[in-house]
C-alpha atoms as a PDB file:
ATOM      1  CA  UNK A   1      91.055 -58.144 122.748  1.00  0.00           C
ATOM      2  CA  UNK A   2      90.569 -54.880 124.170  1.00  0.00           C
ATOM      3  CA  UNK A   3      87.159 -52.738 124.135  1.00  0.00           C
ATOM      4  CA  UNK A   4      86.467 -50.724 121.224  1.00  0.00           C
ATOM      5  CA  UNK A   5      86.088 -47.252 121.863  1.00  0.00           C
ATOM      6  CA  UNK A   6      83.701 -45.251 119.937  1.00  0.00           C
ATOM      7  CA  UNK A   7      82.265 -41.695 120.150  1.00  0.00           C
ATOM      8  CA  UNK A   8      78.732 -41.290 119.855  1.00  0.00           C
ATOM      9  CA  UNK A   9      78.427 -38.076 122.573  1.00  0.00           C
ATOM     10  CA  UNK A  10      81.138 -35.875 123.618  1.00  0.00           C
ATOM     11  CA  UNK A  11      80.122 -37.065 127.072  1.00  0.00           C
ATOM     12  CA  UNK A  12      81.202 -40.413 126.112  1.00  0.00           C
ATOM     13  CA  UNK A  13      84.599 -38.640 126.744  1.00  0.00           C
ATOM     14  CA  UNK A  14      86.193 -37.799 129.843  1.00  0.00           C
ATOM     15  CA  UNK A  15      87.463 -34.472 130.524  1.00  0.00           C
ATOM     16  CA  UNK A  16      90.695 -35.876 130.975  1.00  0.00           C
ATOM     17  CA  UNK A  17      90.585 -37.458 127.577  1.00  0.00           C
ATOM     18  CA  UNK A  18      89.178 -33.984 125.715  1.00  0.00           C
ATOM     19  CA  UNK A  19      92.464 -32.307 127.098  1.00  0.00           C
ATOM     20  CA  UNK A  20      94.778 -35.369 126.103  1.00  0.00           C
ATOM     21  CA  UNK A  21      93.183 -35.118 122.722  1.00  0.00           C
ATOM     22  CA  UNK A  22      93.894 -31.428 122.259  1.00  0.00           C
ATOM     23  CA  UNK A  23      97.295 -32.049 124.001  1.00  0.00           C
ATOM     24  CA  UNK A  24      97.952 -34.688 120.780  1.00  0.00           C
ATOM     25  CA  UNK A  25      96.377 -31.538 118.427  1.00  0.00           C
ATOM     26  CA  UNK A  26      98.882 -29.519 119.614  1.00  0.00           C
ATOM     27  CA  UNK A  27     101.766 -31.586 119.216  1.00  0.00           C
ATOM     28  CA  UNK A  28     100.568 -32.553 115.576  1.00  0.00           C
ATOM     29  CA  UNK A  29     100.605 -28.457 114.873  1.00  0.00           C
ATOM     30  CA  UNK A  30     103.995 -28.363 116.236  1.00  0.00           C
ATOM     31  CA  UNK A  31     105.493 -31.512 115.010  1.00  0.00           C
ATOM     32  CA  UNK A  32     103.395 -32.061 111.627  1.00  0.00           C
ATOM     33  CA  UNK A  33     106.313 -34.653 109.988  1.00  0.00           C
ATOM     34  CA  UNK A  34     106.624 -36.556 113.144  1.00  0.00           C
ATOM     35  CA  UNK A  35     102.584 -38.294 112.337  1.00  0.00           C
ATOM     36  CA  UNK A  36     103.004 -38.165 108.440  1.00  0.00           C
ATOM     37  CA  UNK A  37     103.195 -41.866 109.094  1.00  0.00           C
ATOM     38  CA  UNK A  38     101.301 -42.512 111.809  1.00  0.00           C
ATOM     39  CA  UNK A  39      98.512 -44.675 110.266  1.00  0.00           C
ATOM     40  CA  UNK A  40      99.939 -45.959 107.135  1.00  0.00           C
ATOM     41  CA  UNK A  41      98.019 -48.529 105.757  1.00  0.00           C
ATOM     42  CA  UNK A  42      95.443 -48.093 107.862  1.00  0.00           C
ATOM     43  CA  UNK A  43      91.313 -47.140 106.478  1.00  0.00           C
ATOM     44  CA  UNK A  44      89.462 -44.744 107.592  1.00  0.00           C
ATOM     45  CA  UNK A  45      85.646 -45.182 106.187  1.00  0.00           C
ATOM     46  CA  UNK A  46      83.292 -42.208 105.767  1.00  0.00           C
ATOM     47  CA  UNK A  47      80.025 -43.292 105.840  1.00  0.00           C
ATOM     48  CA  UNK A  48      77.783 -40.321 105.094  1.00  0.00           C
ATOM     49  CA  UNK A  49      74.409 -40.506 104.009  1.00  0.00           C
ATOM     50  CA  UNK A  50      73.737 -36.662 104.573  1.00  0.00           C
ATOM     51  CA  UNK A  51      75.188 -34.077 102.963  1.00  0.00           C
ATOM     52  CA  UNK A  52      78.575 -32.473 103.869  1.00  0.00           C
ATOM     53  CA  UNK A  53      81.430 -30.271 103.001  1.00  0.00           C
ATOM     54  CA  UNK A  54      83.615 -29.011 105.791  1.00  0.00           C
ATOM     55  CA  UNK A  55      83.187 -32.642 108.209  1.00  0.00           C
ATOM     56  CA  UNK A  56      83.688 -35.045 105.563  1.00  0.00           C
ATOM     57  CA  UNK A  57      86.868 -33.114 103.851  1.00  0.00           C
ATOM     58  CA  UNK A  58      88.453 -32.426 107.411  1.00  0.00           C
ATOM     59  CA  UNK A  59      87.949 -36.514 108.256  1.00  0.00           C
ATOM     60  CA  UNK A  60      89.076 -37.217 104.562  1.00  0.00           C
ATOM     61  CA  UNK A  61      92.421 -34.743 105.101  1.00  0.00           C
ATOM     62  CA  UNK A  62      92.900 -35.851 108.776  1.00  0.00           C
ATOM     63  CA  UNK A  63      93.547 -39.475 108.111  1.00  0.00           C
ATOM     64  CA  UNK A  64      96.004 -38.562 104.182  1.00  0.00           C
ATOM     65  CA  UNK A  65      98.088 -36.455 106.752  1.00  0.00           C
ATOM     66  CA  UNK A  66      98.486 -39.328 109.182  1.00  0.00           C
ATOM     67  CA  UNK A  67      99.416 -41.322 105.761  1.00  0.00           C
ATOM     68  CA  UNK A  68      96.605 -43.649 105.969  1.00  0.00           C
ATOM     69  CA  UNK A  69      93.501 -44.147 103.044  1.00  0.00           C
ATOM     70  CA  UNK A  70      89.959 -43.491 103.315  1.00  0.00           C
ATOM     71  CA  UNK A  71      87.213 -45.337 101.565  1.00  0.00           C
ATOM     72  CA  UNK A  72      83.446 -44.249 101.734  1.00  0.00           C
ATOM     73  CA  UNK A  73      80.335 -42.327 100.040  1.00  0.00           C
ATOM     74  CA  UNK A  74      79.062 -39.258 100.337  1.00  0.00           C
ATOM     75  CA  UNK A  75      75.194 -39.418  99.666  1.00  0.00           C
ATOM     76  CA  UNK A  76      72.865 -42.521 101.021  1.00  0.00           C
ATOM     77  CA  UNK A  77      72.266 -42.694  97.314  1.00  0.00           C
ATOM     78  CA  UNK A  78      75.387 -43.532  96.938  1.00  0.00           C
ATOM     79  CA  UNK A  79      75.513 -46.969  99.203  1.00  0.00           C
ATOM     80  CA  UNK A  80      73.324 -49.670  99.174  1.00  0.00           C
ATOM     81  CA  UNK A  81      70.858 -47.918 101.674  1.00  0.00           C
ATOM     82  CA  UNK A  82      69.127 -47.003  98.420  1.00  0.00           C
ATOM     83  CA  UNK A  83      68.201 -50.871  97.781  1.00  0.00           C
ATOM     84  CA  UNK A  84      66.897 -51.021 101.051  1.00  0.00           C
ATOM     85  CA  UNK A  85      70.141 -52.153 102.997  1.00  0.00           C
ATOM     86  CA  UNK A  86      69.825 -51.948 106.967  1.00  0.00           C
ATOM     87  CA  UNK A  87      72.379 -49.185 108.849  1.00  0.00           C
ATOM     88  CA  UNK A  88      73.130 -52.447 111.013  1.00  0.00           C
ATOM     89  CA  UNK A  89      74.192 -54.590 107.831  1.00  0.00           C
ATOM     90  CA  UNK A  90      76.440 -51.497 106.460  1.00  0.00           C
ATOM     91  CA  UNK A  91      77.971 -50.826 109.413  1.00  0.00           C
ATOM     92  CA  UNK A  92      78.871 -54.901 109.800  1.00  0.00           C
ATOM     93  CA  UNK A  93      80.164 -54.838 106.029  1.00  0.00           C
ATOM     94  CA  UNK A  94      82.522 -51.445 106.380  1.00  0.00           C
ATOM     95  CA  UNK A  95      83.804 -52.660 109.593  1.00  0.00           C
ATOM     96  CA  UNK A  96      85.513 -55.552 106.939  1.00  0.00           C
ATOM     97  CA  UNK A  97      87.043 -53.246 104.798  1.00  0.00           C
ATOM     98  CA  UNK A  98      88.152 -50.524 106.940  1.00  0.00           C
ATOM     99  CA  UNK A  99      89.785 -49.992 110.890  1.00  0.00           C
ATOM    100  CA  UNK A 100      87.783 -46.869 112.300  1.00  0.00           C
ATOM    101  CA  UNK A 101      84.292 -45.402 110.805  1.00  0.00           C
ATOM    102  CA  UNK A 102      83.108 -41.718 110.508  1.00  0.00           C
ATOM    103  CA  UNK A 103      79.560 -41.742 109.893  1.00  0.00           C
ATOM    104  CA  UNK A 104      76.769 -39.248 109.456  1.00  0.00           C
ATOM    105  CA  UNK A 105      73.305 -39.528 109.472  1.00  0.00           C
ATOM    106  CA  UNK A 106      69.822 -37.699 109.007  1.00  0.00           C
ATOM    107  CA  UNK A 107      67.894 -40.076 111.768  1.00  0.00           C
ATOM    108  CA  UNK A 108      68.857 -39.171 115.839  1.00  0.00           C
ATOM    109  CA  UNK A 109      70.667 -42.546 116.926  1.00  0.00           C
ATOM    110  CA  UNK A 110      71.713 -44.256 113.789  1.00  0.00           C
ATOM    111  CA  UNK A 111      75.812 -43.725 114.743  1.00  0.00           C
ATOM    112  CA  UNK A 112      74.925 -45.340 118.194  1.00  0.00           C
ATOM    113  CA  UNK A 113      72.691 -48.116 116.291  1.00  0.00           C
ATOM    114  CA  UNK A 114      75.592 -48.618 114.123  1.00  0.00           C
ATOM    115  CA  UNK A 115      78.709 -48.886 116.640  1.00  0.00           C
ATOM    116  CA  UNK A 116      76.665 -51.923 118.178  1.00  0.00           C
ATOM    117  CA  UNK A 117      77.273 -54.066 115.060  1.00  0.00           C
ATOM    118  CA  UNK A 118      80.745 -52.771 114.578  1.00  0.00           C
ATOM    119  CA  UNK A 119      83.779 -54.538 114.794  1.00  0.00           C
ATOM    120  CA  UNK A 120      85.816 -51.549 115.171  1.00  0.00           C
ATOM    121  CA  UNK A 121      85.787 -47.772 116.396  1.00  0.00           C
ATOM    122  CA  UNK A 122      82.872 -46.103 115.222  1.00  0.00           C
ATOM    123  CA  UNK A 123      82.534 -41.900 115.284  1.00  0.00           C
ATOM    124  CA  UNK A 124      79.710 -39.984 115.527  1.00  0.00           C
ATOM    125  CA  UNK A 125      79.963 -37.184 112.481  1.00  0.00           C
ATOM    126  CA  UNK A 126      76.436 -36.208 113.157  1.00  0.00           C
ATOM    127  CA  UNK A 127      73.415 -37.583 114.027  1.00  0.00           C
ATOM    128  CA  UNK A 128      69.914 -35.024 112.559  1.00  0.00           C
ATOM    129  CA  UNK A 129      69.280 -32.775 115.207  1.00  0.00           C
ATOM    130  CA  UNK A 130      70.692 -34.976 117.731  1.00  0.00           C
ATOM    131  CA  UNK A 131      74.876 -34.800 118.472  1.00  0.00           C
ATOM    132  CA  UNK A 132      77.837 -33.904 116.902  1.00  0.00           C
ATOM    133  CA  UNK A 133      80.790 -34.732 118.764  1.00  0.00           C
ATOM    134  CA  UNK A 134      83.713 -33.976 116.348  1.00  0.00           C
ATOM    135  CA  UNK A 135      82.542 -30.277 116.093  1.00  0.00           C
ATOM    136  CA  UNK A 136      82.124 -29.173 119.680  1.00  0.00           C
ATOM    137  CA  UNK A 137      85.950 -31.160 119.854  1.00  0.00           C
ATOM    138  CA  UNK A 138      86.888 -28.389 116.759  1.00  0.00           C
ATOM    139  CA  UNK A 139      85.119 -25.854 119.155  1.00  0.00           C
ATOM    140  CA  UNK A 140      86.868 -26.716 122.054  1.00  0.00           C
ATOM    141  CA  UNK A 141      89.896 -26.676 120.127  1.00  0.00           C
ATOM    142  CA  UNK A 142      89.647 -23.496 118.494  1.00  0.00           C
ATOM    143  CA  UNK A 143      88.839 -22.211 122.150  1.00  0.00           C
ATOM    144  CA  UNK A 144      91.864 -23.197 123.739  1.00  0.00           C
ATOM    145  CA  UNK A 145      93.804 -22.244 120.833  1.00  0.00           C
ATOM    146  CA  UNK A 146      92.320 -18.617 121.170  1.00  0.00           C
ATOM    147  CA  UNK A 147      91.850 -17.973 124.461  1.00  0.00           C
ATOM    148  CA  UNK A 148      94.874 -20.298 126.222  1.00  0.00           C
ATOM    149  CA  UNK A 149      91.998 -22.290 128.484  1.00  0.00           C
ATOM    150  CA  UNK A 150      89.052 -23.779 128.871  1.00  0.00           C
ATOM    151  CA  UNK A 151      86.941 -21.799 130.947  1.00  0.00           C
ATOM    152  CA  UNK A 152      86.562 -17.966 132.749  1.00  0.00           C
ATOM    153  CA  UNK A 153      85.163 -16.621 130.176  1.00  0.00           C
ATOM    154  CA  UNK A 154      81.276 -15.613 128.446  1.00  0.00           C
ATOM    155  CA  UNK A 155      79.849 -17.092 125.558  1.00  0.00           C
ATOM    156  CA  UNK A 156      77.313 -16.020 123.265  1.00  0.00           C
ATOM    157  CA  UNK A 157      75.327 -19.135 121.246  1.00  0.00           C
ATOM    158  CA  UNK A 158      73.354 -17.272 118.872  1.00  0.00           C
ATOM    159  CA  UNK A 159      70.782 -18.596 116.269  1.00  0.00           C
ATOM    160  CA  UNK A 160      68.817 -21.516 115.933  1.00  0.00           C
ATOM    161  CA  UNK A 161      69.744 -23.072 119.470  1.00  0.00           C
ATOM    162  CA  UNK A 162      66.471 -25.240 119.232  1.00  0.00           C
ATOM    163  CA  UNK A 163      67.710 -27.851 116.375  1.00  0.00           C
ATOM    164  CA  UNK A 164      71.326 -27.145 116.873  1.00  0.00           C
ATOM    165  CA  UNK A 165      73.543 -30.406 117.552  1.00  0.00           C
ATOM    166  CA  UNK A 166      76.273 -28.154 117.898  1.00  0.00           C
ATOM    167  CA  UNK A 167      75.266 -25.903 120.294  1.00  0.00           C
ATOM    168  CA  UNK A 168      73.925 -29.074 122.431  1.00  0.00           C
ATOM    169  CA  UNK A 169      76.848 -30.468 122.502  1.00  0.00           C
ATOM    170  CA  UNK A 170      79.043 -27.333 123.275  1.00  0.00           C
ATOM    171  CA  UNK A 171      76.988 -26.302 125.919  1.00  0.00           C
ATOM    172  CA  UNK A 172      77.106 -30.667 127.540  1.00  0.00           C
ATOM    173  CA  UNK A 173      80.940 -30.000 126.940  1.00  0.00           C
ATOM    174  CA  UNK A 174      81.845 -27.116 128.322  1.00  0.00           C
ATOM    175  CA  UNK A 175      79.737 -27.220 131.704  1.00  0.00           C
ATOM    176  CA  UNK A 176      82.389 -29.798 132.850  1.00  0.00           C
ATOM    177  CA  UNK A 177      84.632 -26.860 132.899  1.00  0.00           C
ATOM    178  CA  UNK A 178      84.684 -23.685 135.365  1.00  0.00           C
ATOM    179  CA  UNK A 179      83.732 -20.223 135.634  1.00  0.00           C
ATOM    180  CA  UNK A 180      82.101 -19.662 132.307  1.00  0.00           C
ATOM    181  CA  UNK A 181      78.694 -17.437 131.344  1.00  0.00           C
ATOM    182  CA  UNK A 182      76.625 -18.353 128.811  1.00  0.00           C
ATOM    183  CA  UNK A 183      74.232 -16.073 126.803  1.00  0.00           C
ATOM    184  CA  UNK A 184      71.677 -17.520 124.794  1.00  0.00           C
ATOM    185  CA  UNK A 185      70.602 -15.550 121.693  1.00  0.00           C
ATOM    186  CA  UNK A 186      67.514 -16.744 119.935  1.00  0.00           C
ATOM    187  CA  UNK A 187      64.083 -15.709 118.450  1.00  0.00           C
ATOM    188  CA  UNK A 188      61.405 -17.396 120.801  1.00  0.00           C
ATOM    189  CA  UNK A 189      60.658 -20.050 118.295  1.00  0.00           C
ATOM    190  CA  UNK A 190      63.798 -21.233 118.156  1.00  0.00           C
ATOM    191  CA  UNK A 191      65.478 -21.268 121.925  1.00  0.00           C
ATOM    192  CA  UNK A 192      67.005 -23.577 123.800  1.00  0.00           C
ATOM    193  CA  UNK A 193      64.775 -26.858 124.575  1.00  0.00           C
ATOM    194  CA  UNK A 194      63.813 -27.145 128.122  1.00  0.00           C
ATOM    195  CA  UNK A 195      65.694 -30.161 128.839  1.00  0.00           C
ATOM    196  CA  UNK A 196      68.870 -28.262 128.377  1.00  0.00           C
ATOM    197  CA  UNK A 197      67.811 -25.693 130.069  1.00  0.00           C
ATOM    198  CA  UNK A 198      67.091 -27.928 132.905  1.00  0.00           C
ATOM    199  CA  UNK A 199      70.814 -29.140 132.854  1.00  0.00           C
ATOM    200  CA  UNK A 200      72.457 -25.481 132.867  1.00  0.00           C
ATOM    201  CA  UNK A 201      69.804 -24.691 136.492  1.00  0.00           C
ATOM    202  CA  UNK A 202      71.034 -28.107 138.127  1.00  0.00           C
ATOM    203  CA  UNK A 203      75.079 -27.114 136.607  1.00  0.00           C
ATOM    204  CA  UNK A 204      73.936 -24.282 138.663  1.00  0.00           C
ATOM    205  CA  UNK A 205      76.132 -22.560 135.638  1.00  0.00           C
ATOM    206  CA  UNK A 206      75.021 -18.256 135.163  1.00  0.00           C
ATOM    207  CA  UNK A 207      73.188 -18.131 132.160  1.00  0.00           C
ATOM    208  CA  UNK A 208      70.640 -15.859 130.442  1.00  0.00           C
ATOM    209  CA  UNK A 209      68.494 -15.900 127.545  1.00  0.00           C
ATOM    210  CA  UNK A 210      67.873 -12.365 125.627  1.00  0.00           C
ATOM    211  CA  UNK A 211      66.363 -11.529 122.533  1.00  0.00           C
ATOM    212  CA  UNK A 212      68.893  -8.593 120.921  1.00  0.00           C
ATOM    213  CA  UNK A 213      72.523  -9.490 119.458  1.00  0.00           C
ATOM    214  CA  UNK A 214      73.352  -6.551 120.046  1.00  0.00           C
ATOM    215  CA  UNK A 215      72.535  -6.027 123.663  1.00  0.00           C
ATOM    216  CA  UNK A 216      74.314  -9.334 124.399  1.00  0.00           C
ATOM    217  CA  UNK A 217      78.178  -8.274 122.085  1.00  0.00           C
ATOM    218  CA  UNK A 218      79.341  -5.966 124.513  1.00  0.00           C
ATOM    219  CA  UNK A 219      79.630  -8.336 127.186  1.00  0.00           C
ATOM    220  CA  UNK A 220      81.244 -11.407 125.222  1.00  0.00           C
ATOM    221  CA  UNK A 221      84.529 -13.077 124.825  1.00  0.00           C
ATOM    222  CA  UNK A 222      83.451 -15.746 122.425  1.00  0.00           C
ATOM    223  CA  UNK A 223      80.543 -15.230 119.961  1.00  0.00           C
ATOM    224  CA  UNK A 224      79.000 -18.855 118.668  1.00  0.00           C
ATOM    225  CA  UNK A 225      76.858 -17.975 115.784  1.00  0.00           C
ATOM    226  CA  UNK A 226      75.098 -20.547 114.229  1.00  0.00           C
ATOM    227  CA  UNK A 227      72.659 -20.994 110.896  1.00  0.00           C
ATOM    228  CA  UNK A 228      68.956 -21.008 110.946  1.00  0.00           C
ATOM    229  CA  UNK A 229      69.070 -25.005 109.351  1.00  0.00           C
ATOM    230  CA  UNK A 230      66.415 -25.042 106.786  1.00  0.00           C
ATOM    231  CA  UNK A 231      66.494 -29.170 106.875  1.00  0.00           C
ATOM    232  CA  UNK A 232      65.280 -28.930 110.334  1.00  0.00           C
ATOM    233  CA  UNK A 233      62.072 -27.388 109.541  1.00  0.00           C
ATOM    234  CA  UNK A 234      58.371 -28.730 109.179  1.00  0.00           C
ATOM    235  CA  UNK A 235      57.433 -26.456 106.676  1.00  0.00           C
ATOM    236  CA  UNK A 236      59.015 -23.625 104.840  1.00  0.00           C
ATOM    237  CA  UNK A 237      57.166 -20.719 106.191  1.00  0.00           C
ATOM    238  CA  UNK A 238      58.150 -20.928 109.495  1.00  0.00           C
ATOM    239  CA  UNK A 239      62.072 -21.115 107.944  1.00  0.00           C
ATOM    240  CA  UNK A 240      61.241 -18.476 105.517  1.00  0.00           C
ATOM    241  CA  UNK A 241      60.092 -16.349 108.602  1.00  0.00           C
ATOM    242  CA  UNK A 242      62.832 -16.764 110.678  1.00  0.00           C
ATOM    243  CA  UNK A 243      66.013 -17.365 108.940  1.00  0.00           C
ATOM    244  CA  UNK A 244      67.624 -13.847 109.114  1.00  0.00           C
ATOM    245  CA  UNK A 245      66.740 -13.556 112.559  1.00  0.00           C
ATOM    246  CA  UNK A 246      69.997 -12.577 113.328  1.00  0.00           C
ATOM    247  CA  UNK A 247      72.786 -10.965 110.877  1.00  0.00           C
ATOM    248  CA  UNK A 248      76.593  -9.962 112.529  1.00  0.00           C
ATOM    249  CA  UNK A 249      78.117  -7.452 110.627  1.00  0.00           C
ATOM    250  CA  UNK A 250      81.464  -5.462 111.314  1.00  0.00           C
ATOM    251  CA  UNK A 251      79.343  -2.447 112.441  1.00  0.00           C
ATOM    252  CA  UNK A 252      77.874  -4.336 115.025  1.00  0.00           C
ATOM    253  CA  UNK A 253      81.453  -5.405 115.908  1.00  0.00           C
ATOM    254  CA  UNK A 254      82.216  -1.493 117.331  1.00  0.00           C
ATOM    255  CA  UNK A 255      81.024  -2.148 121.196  1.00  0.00           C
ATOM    256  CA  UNK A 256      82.863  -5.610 121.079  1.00  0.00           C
ATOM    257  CA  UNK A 257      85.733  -6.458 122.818  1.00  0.00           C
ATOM    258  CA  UNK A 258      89.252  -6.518 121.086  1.00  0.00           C
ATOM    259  CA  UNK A 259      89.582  -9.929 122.263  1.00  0.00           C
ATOM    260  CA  UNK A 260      86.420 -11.319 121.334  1.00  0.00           C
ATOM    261  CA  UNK A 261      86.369 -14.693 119.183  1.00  0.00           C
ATOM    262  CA  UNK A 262      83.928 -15.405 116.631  1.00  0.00           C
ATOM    263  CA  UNK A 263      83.138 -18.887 116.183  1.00  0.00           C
ATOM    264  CA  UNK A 264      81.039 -20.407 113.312  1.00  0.00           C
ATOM    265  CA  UNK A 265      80.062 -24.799 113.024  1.00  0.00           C
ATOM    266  CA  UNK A 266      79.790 -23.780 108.964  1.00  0.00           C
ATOM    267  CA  UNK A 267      78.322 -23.443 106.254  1.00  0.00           C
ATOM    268  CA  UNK A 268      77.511 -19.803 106.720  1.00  0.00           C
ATOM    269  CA  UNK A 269      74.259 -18.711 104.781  1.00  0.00           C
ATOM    270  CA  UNK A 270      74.243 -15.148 105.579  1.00  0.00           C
ATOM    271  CA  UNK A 271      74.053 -14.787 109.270  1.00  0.00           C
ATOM    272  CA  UNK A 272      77.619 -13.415 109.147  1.00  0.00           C
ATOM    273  CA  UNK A 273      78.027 -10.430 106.592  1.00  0.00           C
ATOM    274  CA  UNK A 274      81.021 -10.960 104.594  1.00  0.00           C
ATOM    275  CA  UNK A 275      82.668  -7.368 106.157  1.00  0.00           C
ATOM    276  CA  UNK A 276      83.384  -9.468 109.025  1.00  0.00           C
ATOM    277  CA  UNK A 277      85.768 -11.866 107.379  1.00  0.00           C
ATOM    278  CA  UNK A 278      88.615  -9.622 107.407  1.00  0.00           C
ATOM    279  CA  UNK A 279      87.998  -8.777 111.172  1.00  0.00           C
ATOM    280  CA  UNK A 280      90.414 -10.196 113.205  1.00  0.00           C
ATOM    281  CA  UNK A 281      88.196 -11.527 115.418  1.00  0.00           C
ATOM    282  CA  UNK A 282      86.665 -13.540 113.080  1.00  0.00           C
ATOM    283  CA  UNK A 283      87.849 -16.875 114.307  1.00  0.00           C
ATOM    284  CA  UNK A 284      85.068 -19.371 111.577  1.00  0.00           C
ATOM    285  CA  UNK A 285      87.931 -20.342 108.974  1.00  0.00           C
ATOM    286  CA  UNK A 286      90.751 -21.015 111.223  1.00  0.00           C
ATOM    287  CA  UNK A 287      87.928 -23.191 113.271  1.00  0.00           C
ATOM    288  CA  UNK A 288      87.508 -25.414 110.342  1.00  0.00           C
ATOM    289  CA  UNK A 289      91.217 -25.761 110.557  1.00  0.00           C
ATOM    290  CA  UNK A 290      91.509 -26.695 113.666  1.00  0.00           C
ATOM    291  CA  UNK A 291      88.837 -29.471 112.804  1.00  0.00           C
ATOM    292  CA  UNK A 292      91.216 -31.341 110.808  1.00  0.00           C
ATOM    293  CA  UNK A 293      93.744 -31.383 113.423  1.00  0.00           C
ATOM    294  CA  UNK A 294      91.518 -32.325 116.634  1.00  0.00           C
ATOM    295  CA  UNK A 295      89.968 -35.082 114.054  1.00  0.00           C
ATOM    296  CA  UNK A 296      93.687 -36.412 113.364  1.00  0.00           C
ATOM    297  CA  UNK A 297      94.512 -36.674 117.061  1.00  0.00           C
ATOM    298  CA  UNK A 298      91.110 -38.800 117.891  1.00  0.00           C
ATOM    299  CA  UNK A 299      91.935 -41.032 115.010  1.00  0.00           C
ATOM    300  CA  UNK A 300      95.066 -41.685 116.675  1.00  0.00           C
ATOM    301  CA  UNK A 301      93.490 -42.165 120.019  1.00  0.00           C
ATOM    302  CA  UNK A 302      90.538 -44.404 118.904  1.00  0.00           C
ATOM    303  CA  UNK A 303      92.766 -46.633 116.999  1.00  0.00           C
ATOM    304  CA  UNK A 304      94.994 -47.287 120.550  1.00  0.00           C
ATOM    305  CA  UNK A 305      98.016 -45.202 118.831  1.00  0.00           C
ATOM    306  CA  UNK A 306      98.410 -42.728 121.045  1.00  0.00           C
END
């Protein structure tokens, strides 16, 4: 029997790998009917005991397009986790039911907890603060979709880069590719932890940290803006105090460059005005897109189908 393959950290995948799995993405764009198939009557099971839209749907709509069926819950209220059932013993009991597991989860860990007691592929759709490896694939995605590569290029992360999985796990991604700037947008409070900051100086990557959005626009090619995330806070004063920090609108847009991208994980509260929507470098929508189709293509791959 061969080794089950989860992923826990976009690190857990090789570089080689990220491009074969946007190389699949493409292919599904381009050749939708030839994968309407592809995993009939095979399960996918969402395990989510933390709140989502945008993740759960894309995972839900990846595997129907690939033909197969997806069994789950949405809430840890839902599941049995509400009588007191380990993440171990639910793991052990979906991995009877279904062939490859998506599962979120407030605590830092649980996903790699869980893919220990699995029997098959297990995928990390977000772990608290911790990593979210199916998004910064969607980012990567959306990247080379816009831009043609992966690299030579600056990007702006913007927002709460402190308690943002995404922008971890962007920023652990992308330094394994070359010639890129990064800009790091934040109020003080809520910057990039020093540990990361530790990686980009050994990377020996150019990077910079600056206070004003708009002193940093000018300059960028992609834009990563990202919420303030309320469930990350301690208390609600400090959230209260900082979550309109930072607020793109199309005004801010007129020093840009034509060809900038704006990317956005989602849900938006209002750090993007809505006047940007109809910009077309407004990239946040057809991100969330490209989500379902980079999620299709790792099902494929983690199930040994492609």
């Amino acid at each position: 029997m061969s080794e089950i393959k989860n992923l826990i950290n976009i690190t857990d995948l090789s570089v080689q790998e990220i491009d074969h799995l946007i190389e699949i993405a493409d292919d599904i764009i381009e050749h939708p009917e030839q994968y309407w198939d592809a995993c009939a009557h095979k399960k996918l099971a969402t395990l989510f005991f933390e709140p989502s839209t945008r993740t759960r749907l894309s995972f839900t709509a990846a595997m129907m397009e690939l033909g197969g069926n997806v069994l789950g819950f949405d809430q840890a209220a839902s599941s049995s986790t509400a009588k007191g059932e380990s993440v171990a013993d639910t793991i052990v009991m979906a991995s009877c039911y279904a062939d490859i597991i998506a599962m979120r989860h407030p605590k830092e860990g649980a996903p790699y907890v869980g893919a220990q007691y699995a029997s098959v592929p297990v995928i990390n759709a977000g772990d608290g603060g911790h990593f979210h490896p199916t998004q910064t694939l969607t980012d990567l995605m959306t990247i080379h979709r816009k831009k043609g590569k992966l690299g030579g290029f600056t990007i702006g992360l913007c927002g709460d880069l402190k308690f943002g999985r995404t922008v971890h796990s962007l920023i652990d991604a992308l330094l394994r590719y070359d010639d890129i700037r990064y800009v790091m947008v934040s109020p003080e409070e809520l910057e990039l932890p020093d540990y990361i900051k530790e990686t980009l100086n050994k990377a020996g990557v150019e990077w910079k940290e600056v206070r004003s959005l708009d002193e940093a626009i000018p300059e960028l090619d992609i834009l990563y803006m990202t919420r303030v995330q309320k469930e990350r806070f301690f208390n609600e004063e400090d959230y209260i105090r900082l979550k309109d920090s930072f607020i793109l609108s199309r005004k801010m847009l007129a020093p840009a460059k034509e060809d900038l991208s704006i990317l956005h994980p989602l849900p938006r509260v209002n750090e993007i005005a809505k006047d940007v929507d109809d910009d077309p470098r407004a990239c946040y929508f057809y991100q969330a897109l490209m989500g379902k189709y980079i999620r299709m293509a790792l099902i494929l791959y983690l199930l040994g189908m492609k």
